[in-house]
Protein backbone atom coordinates (compact mmCIF):
# COMPACT_ATOMS: atom_id res chain seq x y z
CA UNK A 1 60.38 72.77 141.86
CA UNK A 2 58.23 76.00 142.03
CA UNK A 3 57.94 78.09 138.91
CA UNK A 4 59.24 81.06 140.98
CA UNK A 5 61.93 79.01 142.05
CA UNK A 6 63.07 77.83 138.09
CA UNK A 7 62.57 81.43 137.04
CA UNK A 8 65.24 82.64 139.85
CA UNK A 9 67.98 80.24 138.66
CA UNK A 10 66.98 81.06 134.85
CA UNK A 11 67.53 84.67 136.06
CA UNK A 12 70.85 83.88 137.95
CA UNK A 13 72.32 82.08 134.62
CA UNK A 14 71.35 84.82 132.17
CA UNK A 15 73.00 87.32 135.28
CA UNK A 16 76.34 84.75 135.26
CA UNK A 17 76.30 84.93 130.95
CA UNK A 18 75.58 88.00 130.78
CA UNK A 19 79.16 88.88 133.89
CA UNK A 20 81.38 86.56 131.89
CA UNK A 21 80.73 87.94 128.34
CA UNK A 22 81.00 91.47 130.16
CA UNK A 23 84.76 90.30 131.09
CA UNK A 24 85.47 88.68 127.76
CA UNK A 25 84.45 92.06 126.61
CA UNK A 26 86.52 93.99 129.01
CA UNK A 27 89.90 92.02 128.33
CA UNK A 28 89.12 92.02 124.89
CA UNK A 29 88.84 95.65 124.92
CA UNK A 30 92.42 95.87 127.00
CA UNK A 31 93.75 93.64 124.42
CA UNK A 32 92.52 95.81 121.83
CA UNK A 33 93.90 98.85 123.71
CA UNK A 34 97.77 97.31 123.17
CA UNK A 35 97.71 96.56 120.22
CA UNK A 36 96.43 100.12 119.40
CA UNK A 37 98.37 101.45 121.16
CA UNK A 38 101.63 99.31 119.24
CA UNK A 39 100.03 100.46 115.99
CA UNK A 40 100.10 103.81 116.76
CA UNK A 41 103.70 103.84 117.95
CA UNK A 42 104.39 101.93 114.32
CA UNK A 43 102.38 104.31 112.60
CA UNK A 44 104.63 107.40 113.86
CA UNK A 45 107.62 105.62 113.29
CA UNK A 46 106.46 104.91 109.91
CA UNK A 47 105.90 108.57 109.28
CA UNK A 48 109.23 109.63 110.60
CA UNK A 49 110.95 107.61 107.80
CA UNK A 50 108.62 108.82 105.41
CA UNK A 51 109.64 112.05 106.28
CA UNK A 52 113.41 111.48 106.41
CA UNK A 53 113.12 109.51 102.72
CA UNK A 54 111.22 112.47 101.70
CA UNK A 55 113.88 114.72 102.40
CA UNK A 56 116.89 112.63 101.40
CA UNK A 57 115.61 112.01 98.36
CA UNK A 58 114.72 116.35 97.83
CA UNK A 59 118.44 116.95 98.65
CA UNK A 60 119.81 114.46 96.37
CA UNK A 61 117.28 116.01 93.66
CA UNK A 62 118.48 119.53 94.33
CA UNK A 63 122.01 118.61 94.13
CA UNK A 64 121.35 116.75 90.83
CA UNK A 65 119.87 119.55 89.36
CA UNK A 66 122.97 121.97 90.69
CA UNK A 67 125.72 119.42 89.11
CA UNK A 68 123.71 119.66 85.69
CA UNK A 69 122.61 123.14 85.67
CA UNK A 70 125.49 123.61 83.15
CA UNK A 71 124.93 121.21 81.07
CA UNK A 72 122.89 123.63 78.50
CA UNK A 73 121.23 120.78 76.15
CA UNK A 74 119.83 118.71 78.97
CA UNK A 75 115.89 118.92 79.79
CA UNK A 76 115.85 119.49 83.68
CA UNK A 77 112.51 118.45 84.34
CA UNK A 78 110.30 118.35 87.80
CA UNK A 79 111.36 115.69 90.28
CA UNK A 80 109.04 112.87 89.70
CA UNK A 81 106.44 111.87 92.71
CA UNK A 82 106.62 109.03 94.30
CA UNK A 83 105.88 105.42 92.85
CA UNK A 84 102.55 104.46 94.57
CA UNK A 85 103.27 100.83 93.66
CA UNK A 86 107.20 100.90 95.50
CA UNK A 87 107.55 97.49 98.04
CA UNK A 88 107.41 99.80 100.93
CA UNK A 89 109.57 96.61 102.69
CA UNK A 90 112.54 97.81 100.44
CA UNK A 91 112.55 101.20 101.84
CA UNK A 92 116.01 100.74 103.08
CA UNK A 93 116.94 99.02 99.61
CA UNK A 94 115.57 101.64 97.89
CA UNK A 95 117.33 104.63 99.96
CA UNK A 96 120.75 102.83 99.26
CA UNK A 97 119.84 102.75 95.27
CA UNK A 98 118.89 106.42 95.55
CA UNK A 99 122.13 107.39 97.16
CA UNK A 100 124.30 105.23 94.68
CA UNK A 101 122.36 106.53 91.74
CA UNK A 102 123.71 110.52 93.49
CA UNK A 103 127.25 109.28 94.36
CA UNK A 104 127.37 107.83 89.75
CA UNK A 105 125.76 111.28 89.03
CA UNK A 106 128.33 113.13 90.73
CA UNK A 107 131.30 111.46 89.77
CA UNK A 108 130.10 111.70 86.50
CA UNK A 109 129.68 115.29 86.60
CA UNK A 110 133.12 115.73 88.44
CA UNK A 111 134.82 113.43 85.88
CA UNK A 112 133.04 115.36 82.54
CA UNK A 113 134.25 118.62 84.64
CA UNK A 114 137.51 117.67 84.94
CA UNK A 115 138.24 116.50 81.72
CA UNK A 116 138.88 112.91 83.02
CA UNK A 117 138.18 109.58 81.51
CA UNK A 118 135.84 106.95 83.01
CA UNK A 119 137.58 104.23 84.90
């Protein structure tokens, strides 16, 4: 075999590595493209509920603060931020506790307004 002729088929199977990491690289990339594109779709969903949580738990605040705005001795204080440590995989959990812990504070305030006894 000729040199030129060894050099040509080194050439040719650096040109056929260097083609099939090219399309490793370009379905890779198209892979990579989904699933971006799947995150991004999460990550506006995710902010929606944010968003609604957010403002569920602002109206529940507000309406806390309007049931005890009469009650004179009690220290209405700033609603607290949120707990950077919550399981965000309780959200749901934790929006149900929230609007139990509303429904008890209303009752109560309806009951103590009312004149009635706890059941």
């Amino acid at each position: 075999m000729t040199a030129g002729r060894e050099y040509k088929e080194v050439v040719a199977g650096i040109a056929a590595a260097a083609e099939a990491l090219r399309e490793r690289d370009r379905e890779r990339a198209a892979e990579l493209a989904r699933e971006l594109a799947g995150l991004s779709d999460e990550m506006h969903r995710a902010g929606e509920r944010a968003a609604l949580t957010r403002m569920a738990v602002e109206l529940h605040w507000e309406a806390a603060l309007d049931a005890l705005w009469t009650e004179s001795w009690l220290k209405l204080r700033p609603r607290p931020g949120p707990d950077p440590r919550a399981d965000t995989g309780r959200l749901a959990e934790l929006d149900a506790e929230v609007e139990r812990a509303a429904a008890e504070l209303q009752e109560a305030v309806r009951r103590r307004r009312f004149g009635l006894r706890r059941p």
